[in-house]
N, C-alpha and C. Protein backbone atom coordinates (compact mmCIF):
# COMPACT_ATOMS: atom_id res chain seq x y z
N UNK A 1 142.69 86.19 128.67
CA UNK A 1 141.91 85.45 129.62
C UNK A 1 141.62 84.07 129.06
N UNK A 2 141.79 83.22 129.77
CA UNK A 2 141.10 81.65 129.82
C UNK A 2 139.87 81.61 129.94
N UNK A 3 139.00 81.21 129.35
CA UNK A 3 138.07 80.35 129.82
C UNK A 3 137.82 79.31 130.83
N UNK A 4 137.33 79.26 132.08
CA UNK A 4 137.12 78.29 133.11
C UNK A 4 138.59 78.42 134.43
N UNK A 5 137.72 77.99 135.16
CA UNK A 5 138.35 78.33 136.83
C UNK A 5 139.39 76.90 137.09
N UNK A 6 138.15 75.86 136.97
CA UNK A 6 138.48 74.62 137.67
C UNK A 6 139.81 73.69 137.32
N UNK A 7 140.87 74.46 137.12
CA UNK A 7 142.09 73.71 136.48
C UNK A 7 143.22 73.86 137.91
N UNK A 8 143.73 72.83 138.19
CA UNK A 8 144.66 72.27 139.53
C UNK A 8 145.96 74.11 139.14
N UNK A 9 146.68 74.28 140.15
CA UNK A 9 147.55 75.41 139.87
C UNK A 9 148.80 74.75 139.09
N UNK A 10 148.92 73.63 139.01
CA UNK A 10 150.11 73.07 138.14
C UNK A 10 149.48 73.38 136.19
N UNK A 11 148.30 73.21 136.19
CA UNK A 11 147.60 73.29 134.91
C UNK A 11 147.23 74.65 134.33
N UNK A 12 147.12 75.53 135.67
CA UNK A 12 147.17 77.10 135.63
C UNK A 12 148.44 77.50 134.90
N UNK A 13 149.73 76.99 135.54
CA UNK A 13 151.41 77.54 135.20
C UNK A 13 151.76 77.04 133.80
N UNK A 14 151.27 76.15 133.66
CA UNK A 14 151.68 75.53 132.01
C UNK A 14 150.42 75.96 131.21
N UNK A 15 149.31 76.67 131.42
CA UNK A 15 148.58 77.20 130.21
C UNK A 15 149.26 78.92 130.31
N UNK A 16 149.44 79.12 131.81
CA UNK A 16 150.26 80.59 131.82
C UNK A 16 151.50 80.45 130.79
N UNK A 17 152.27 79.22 131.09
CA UNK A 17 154.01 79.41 130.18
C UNK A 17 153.69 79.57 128.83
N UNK A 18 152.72 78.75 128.92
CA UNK A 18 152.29 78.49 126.98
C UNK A 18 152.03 79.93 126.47
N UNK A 19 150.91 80.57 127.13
CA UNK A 19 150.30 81.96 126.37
C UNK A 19 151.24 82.67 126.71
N UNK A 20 152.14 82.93 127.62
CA UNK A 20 153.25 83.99 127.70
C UNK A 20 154.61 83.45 126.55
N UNK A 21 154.87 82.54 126.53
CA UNK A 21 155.81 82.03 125.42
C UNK A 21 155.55 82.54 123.77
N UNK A 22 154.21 82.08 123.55
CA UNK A 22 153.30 82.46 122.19
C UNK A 22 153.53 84.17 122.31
N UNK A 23 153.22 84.90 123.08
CA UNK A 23 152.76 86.23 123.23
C UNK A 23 153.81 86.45 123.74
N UNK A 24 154.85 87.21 123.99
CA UNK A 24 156.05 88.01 124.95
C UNK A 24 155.20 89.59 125.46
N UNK A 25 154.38 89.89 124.07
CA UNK A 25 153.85 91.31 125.72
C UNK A 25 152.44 90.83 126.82
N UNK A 26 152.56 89.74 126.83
CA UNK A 26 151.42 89.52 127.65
C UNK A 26 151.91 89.30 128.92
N UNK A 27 151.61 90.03 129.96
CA UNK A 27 152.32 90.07 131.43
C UNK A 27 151.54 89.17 132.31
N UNK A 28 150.45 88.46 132.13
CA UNK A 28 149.54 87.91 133.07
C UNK A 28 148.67 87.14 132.21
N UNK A 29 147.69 85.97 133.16
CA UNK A 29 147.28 85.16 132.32
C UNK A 29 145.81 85.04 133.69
N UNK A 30 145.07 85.24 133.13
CA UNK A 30 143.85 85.00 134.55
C UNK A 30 142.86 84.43 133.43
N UNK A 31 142.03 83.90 134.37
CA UNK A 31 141.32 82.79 134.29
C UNK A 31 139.73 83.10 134.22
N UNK A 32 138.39 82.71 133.50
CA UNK A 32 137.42 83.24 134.26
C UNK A 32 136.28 82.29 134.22
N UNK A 33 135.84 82.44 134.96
CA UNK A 33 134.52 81.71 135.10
C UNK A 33 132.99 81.83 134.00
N UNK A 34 133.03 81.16 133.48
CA UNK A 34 131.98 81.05 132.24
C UNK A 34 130.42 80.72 131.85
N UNK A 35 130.43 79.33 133.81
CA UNK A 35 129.17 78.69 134.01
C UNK A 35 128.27 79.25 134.78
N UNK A 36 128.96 80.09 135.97
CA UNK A 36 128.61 80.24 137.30
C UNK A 36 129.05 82.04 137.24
N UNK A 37 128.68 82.17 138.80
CA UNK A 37 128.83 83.69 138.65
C UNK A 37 130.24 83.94 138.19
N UNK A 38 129.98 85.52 138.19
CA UNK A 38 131.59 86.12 137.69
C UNK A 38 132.62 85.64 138.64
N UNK A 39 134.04 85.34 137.90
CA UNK A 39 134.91 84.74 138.79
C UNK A 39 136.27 85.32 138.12
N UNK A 40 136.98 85.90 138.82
CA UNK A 40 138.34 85.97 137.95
C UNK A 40 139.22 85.16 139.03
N UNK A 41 140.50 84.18 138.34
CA UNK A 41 141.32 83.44 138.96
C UNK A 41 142.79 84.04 138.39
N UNK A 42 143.69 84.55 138.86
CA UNK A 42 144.37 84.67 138.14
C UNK A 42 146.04 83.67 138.02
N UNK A 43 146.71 82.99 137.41
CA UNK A 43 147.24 82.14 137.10
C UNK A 43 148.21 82.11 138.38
N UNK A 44 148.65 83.43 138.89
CA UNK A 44 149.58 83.17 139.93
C UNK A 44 148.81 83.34 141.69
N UNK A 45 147.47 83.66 141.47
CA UNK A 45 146.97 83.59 142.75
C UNK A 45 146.81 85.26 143.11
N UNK A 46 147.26 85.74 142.23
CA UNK A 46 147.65 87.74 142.57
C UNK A 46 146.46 87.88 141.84
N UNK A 47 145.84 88.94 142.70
CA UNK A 47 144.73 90.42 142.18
C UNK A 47 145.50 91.21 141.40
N UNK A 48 144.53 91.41 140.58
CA UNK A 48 145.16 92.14 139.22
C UNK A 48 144.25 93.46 138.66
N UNK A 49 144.41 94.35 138.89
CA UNK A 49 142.82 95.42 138.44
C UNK A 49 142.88 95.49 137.09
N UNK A 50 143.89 95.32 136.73
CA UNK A 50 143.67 96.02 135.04
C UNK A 50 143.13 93.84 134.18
N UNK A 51 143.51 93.10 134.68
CA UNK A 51 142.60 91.58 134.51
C UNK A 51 141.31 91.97 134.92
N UNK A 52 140.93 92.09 136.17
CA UNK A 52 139.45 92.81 136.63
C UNK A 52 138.73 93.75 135.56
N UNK A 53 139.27 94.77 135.26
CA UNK A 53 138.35 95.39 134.02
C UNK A 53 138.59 94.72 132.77
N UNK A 54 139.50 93.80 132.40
CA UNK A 54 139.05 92.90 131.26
C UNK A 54 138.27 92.22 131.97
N UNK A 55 137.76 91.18 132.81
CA UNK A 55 136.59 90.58 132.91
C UNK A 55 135.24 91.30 132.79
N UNK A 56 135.29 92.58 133.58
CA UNK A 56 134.34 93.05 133.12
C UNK A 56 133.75 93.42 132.12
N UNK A 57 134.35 93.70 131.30
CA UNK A 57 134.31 93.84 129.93
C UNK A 57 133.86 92.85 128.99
N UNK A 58 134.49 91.83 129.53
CA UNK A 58 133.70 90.00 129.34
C UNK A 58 132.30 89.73 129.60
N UNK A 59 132.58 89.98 130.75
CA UNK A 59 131.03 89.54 131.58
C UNK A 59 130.22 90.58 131.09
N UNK A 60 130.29 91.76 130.75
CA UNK A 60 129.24 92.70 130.36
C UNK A 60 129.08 92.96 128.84
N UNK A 61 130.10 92.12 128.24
CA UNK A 61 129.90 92.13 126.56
C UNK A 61 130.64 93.57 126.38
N UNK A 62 130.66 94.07 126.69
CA UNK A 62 131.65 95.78 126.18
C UNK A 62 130.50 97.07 126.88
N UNK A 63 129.26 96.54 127.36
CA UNK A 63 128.05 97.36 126.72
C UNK A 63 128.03 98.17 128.72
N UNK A 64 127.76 99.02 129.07
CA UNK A 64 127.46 99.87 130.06
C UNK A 64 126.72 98.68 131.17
N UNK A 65 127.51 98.94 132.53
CA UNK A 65 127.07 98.22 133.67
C UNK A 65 127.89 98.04 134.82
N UNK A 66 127.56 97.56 135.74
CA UNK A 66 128.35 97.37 136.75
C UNK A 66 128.26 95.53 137.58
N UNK A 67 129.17 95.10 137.80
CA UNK A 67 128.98 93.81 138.23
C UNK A 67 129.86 93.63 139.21
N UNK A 68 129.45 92.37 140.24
CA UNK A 68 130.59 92.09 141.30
C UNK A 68 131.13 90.66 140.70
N UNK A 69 132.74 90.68 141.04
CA UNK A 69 133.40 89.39 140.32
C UNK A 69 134.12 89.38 141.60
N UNK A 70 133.57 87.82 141.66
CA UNK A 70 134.84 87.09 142.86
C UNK A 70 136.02 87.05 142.15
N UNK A 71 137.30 87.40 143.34
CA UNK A 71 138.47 87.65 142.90
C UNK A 71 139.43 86.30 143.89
N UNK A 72 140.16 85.99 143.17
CA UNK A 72 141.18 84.95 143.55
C UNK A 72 140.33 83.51 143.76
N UNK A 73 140.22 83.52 145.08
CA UNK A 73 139.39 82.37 145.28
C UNK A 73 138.03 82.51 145.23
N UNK A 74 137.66 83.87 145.30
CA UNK A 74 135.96 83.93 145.03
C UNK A 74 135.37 83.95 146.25
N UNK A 75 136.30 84.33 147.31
CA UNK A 75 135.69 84.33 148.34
C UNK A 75 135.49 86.11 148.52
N UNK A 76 136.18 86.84 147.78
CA UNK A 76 135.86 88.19 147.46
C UNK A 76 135.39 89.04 146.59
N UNK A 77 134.34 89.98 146.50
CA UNK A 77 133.49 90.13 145.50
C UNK A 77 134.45 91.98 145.57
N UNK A 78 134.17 91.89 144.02
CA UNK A 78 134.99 93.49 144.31
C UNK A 78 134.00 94.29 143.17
N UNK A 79 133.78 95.30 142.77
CA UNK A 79 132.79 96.03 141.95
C UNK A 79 133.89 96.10 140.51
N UNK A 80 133.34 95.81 139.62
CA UNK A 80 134.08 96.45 138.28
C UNK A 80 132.44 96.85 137.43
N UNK A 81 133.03 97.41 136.14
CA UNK A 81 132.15 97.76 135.22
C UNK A 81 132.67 98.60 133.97
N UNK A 82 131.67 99.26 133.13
CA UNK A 82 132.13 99.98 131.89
C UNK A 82 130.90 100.93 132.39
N UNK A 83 131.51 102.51 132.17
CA UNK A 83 130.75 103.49 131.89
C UNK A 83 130.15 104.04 131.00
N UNK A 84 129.67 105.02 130.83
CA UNK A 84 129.00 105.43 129.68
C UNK A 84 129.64 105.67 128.77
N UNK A 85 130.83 106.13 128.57
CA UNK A 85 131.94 106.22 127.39
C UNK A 85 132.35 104.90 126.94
N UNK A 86 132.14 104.22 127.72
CA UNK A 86 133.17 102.90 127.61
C UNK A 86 134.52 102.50 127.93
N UNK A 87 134.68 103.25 128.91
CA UNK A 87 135.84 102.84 129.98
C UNK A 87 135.63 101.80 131.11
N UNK A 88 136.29 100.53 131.15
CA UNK A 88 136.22 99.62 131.71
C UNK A 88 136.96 100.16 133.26
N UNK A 89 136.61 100.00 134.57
CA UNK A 89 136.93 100.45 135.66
C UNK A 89 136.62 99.03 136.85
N UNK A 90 137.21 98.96 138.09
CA UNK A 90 137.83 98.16 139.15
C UNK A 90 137.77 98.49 140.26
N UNK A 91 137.04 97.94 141.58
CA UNK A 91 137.66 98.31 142.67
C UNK A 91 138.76 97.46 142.99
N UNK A 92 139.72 98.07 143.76
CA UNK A 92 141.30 98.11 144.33
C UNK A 92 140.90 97.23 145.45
N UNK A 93 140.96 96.17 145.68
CA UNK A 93 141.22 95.55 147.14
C UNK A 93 141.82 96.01 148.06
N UNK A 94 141.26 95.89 149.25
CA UNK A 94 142.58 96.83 150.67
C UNK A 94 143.32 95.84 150.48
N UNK A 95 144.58 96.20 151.83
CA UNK A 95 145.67 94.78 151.37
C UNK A 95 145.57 93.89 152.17
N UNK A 96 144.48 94.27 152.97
CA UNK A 96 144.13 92.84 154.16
C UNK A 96 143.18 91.72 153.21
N UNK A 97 142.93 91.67 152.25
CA UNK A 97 142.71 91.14 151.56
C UNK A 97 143.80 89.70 150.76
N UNK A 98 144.76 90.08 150.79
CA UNK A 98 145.57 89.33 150.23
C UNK A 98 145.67 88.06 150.52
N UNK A 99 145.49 87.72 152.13
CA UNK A 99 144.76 86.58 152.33
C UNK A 99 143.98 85.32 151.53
N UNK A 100 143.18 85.88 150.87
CA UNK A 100 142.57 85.58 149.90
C UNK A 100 143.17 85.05 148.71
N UNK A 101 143.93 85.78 148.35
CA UNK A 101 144.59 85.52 146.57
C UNK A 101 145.69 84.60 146.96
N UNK A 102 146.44 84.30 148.43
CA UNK A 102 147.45 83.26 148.11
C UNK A 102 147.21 82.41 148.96
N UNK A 103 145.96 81.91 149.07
CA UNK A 103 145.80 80.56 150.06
C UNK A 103 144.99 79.98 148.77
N UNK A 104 144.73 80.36 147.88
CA UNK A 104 144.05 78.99 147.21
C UNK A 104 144.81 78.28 146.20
């Protein structure tokens, strides 16, 4: 994950090429919001659940909770969190949703 949202999608693809170049098993590169509420962006505009429970995991420090993180553009709030074991978990967007992740 990146630190911070506010980067143009041309600035998204070249910090994506960079960390996927450096890293070969890294399949995805999302983005998150640091100042403001929870935000995950992810580099290609796609919802990602298994990025979603790493943010949560972010946003909650590792430690037991549940939080809503705008997803794509932030115009959708979806539930993630860590349980009492410490399994990081996601809600699944329907797919009328998708809307969302490739207009911004």
């Amino acid at each position: 994950m990146v630190e911070g949202t506010n980067y143009t999608n041309g600035v998204k693809r070249l910090i994506n090429d960079k960390i996927m170049k450096l890293n070969p098993n890294i399949e995805q590169v999302g983005f998150v919001e640091i100042n403001n509420k929870p935000k995950l962006i992810m580099a290609g505009g796609e919802f990602c659940g298994n990025a979603t429970r790493s943010a949560a995991y972010f946003y909650l420090k590792g430690k037991k909770g549940k939080i809503k993180i705008g997803i794509c553009s932030g115009k959708k709030l979806v539930e993630a969190g860590i349980d009492a074991i410490g399994n990081a978990w996601s809600q699944i967007p329907h797919l009328f949703w998708k809307e969302y992740c490739y207009s911004s």
